[in-house]
PDB file of N, CA and C in Angstrom:
ATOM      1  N   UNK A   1     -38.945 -17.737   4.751  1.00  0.00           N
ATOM      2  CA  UNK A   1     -37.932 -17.755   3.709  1.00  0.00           C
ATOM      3  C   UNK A   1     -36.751 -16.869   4.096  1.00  0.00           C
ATOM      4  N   UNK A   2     -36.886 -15.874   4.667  1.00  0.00           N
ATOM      5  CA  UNK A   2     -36.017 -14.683   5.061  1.00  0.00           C
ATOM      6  C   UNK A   2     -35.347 -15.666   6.267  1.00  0.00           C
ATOM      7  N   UNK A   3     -35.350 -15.869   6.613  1.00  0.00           N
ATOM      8  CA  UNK A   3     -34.861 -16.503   8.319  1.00  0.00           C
ATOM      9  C   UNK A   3     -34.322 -17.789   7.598  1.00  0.00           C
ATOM     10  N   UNK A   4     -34.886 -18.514   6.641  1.00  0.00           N
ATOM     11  CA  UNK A   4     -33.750 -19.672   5.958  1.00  0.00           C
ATOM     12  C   UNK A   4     -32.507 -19.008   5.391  1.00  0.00           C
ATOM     13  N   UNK A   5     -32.969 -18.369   4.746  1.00  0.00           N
ATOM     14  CA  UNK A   5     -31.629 -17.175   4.121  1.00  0.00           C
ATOM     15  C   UNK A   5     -30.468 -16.601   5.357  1.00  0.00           C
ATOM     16  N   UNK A   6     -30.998 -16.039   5.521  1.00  0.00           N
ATOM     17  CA  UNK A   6     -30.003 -15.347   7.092  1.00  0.00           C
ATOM     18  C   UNK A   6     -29.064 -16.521   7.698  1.00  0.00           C
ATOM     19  N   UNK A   7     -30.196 -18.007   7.816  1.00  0.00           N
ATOM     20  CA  UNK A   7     -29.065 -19.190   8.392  1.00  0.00           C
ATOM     21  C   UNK A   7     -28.054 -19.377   7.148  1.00  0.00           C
ATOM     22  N   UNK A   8     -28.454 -19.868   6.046  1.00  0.00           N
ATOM     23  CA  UNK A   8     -27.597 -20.214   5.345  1.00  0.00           C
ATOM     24  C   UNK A   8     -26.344 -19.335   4.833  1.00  0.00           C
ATOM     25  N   UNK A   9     -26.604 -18.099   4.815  1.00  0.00           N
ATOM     26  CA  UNK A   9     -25.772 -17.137   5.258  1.00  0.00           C
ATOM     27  C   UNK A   9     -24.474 -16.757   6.241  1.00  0.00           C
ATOM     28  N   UNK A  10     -25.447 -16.937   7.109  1.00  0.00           N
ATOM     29  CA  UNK A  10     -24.262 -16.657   8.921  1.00  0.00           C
ATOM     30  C   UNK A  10     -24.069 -18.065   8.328  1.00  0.00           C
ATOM     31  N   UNK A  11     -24.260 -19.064   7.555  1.00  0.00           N
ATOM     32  CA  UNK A  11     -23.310 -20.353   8.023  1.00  0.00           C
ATOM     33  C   UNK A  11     -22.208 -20.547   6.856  1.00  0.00           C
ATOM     34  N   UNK A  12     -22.366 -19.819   5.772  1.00  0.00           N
ATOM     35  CA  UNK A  12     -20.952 -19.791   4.679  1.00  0.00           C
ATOM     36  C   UNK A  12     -20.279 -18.568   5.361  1.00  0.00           C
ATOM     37  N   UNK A  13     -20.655 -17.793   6.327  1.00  0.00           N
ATOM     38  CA  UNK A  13     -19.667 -16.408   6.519  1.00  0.00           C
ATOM     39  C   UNK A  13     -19.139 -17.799   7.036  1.00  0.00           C
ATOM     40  N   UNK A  14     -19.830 -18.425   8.522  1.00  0.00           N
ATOM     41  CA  UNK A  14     -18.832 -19.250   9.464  1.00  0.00           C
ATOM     42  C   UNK A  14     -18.005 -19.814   9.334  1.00  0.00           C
ATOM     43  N   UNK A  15     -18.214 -20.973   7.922  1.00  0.00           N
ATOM     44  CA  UNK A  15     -17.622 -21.765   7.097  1.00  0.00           C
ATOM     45  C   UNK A  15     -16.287 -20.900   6.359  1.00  0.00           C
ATOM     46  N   UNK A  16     -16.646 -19.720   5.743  1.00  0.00           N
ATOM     47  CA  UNK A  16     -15.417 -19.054   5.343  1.00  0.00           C
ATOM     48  C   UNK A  16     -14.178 -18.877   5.973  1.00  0.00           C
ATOM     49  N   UNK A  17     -14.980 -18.062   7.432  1.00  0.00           N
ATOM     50  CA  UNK A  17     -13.952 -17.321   8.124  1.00  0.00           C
ATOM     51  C   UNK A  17     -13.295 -18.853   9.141  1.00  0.00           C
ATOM     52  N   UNK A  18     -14.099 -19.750   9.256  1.00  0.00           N
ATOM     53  CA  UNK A  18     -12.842 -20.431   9.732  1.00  0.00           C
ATOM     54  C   UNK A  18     -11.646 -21.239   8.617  1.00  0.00           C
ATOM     55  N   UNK A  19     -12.074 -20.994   7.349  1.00  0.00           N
ATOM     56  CA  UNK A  19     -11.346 -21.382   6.450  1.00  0.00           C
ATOM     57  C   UNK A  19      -9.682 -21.095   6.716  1.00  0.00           C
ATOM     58  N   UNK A  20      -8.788 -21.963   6.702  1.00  0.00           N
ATOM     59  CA  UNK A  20      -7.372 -21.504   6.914  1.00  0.00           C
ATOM     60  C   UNK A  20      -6.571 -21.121   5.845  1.00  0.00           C
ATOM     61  N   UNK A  21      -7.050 -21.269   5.207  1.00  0.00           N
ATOM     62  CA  UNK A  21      -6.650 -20.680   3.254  1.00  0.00           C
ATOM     63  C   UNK A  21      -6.945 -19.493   3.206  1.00  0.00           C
ATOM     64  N   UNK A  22      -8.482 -19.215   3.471  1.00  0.00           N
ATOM     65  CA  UNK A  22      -9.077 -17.974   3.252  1.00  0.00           C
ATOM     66  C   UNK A  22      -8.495 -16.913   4.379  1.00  0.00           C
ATOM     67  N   UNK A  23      -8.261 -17.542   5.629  1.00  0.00           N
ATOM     68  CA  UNK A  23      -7.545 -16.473   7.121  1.00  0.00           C
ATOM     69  C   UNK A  23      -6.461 -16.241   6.331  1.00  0.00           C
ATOM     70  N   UNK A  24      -5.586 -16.835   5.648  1.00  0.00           N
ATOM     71  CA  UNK A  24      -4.202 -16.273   5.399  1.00  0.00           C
ATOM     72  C   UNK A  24      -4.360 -15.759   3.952  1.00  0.00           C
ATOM     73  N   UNK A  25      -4.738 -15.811   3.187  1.00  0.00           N
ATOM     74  CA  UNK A  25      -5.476 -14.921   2.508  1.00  0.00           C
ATOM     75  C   UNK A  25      -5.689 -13.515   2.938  1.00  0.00           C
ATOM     76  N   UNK A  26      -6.242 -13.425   3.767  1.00  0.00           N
ATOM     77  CA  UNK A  26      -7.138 -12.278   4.074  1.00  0.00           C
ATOM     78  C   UNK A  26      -6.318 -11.414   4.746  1.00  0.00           C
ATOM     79  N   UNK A  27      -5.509 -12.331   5.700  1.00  0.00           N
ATOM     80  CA  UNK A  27      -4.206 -12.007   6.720  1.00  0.00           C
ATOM     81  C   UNK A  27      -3.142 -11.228   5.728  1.00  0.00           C
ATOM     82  N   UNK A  28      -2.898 -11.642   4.532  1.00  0.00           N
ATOM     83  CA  UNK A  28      -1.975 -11.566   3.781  1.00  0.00           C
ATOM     84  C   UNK A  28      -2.067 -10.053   2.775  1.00  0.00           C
ATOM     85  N   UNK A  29      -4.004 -10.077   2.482  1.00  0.00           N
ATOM     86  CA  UNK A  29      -4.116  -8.806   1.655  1.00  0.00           C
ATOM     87  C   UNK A  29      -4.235  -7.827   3.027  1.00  0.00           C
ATOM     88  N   UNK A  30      -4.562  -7.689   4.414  1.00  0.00           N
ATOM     89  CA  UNK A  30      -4.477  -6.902   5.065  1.00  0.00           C
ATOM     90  C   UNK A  30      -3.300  -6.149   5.524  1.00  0.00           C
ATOM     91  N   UNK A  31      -2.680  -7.578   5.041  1.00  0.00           N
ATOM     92  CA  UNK A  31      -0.853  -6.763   5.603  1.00  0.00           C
ATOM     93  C   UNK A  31      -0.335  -5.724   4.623  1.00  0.00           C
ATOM     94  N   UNK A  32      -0.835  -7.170   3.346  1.00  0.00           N
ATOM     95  CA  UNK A  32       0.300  -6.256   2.619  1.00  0.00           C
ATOM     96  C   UNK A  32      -0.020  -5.162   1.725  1.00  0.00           C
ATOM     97  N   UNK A  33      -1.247  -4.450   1.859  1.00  0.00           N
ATOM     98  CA  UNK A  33      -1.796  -3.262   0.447  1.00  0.00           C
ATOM     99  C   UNK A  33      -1.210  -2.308   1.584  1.00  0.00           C
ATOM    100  N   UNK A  34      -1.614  -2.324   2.648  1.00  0.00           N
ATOM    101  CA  UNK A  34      -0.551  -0.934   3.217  1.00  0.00           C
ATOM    102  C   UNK A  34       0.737  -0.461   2.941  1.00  0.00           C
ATOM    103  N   UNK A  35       1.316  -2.010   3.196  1.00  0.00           N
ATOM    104  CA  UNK A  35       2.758  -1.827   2.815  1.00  0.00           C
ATOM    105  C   UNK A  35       3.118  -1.504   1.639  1.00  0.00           C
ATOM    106  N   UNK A  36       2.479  -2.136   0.702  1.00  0.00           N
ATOM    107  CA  UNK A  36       2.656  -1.528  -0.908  1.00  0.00           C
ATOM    108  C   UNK A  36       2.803  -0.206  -0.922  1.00  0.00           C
ATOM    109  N   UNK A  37       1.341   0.153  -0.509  1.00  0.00           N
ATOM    110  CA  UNK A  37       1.065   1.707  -0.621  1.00  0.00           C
ATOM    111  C   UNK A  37       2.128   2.525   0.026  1.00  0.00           C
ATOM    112  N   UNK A  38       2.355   2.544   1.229  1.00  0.00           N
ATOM    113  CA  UNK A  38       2.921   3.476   2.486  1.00  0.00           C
ATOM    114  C   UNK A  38       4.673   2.941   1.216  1.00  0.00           C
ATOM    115  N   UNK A  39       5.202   2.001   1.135  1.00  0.00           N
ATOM    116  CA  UNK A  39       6.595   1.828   0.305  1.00  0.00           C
ATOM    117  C   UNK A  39       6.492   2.713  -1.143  1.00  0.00           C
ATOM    118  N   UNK A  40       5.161   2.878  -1.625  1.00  0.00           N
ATOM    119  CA  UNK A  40       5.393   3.548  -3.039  1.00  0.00           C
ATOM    120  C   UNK A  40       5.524   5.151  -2.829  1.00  0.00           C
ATOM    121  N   UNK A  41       4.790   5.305  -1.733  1.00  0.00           N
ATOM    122  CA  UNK A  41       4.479   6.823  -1.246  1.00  0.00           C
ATOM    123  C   UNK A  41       6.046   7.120  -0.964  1.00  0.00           C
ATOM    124  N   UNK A  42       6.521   6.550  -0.152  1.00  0.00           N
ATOM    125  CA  UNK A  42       8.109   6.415   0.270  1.00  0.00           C
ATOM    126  C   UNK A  42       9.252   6.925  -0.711  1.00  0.00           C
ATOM    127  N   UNK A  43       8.959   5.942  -1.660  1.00  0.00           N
ATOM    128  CA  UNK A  43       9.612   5.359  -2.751  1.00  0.00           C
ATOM    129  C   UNK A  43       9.711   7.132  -3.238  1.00  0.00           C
ATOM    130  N   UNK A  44       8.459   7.602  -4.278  1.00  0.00           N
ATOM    131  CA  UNK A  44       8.183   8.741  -4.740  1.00  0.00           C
ATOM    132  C   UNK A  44       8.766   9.799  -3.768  1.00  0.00           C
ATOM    133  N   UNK A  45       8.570   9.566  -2.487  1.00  0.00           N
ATOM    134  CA  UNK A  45       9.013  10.959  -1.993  1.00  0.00           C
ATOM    135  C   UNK A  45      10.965  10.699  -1.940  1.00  0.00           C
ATOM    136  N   UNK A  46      11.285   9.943  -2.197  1.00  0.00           N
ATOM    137  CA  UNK A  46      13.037   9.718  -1.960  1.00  0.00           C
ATOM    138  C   UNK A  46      13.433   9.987  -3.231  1.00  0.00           C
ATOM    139  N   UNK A  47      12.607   9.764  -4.039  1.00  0.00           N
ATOM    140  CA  UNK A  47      13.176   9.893  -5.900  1.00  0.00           C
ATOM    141  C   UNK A  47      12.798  11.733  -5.835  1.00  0.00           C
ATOM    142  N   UNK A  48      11.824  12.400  -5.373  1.00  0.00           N
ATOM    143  CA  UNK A  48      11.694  14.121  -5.421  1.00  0.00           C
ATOM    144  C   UNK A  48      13.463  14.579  -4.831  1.00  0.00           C
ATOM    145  N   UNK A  49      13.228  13.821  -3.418  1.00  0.00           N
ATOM    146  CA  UNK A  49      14.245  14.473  -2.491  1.00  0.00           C
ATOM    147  C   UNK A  49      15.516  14.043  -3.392  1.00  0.00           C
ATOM    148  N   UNK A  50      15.761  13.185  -4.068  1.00  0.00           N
ATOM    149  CA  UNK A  50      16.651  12.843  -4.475  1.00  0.00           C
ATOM    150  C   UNK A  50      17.237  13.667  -5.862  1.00  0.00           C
ATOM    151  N   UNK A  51      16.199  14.189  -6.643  1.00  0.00           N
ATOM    152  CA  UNK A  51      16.562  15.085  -7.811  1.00  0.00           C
ATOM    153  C   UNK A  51      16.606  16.637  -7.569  1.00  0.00           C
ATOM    154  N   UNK A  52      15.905  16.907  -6.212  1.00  0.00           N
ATOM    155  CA  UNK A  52      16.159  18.821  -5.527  1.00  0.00           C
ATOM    156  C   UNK A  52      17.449  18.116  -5.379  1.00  0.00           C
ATOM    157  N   UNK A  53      18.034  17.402  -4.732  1.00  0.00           N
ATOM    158  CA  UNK A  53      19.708  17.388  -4.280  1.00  0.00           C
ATOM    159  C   UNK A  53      20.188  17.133  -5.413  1.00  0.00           C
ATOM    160  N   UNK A  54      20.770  16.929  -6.731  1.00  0.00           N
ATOM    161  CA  UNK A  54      21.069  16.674  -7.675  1.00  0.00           C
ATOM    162  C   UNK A  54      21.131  18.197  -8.457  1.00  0.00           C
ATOM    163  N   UNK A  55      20.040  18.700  -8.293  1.00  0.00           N
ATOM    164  CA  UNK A  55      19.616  19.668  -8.896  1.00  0.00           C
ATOM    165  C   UNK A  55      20.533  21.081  -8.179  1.00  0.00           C
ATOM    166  N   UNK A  56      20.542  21.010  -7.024  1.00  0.00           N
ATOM    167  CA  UNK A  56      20.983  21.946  -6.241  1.00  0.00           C
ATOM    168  C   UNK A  56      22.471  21.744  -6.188  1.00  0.00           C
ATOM    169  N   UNK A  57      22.753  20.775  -6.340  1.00  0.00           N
ATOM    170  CA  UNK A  57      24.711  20.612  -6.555  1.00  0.00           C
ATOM    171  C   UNK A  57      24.951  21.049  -7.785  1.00  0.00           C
ATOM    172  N   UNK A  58      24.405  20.676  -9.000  1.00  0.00           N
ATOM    173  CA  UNK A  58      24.309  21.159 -10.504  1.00  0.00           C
ATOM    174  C   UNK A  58      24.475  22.540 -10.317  1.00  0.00           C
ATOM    175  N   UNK A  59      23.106  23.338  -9.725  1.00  0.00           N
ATOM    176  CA  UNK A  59      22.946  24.876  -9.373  1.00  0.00           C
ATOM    177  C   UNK A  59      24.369  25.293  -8.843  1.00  0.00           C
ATOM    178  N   UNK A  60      25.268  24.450  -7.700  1.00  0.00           N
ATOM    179  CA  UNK A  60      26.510  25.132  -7.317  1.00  0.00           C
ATOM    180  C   UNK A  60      27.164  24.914  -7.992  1.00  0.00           C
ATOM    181  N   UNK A  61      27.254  23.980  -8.793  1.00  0.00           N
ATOM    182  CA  UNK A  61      28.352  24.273  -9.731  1.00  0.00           C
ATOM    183  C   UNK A  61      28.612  24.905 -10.880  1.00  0.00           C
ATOM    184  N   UNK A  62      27.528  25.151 -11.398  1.00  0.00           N
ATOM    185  CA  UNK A  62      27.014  26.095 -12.938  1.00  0.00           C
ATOM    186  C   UNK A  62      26.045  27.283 -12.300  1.00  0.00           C
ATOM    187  N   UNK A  63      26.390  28.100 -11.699  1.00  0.00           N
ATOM    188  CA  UNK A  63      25.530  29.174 -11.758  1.00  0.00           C
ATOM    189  C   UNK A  63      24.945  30.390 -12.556  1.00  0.00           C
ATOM    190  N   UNK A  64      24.191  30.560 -12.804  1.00  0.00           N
ATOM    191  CA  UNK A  64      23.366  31.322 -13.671  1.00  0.00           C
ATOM    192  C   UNK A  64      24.222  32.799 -14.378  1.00  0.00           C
ATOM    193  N   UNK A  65      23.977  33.412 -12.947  1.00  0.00           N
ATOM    194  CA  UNK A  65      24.991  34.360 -13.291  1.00  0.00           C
ATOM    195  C   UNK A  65      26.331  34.622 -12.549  1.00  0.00           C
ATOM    196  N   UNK A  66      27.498  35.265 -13.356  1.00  0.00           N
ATOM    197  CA  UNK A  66      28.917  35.300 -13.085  1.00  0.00           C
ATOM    198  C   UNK A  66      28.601  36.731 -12.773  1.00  0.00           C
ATOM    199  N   UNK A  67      29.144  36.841 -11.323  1.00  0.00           N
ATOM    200  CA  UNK A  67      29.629  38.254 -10.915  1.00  0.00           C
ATOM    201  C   UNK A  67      31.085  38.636 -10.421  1.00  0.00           C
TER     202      UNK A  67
END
């Protein structure tokens, strides 16, 4: 019973992976969750860098204290 199982098995992986729907599929979530990720990480760090510089021109122009 174990050894019928195992064939029918290795033969839907086989059947899958030569699937050309399922390759680009698969092709498609491999590409693109990195890119999501690594662009949001991006994203967040340009919107920080972007409000210290905002923040720091504000600071030169209104400074705290007048001497």
């Amino acid at each position: 019973m174990n050894i019928l199982n195992q064939e029918i098995t290795q033969e839907v992986i086989r059947l899958t992976w030569q699937n050309p729907a399922f390759m680009a599929i698969a092709i498609a979530v491999i590409w693109l969750i990195p890119q999501l990720l690594i662009r949001r990480i991006l994203s967040e760090n340009y919107e920080k860098r972007k409000l210290e510089k905002q923040k720091n021109k504000i600071r030169k122009l209104y400074p705290k204290t007048l001497k």
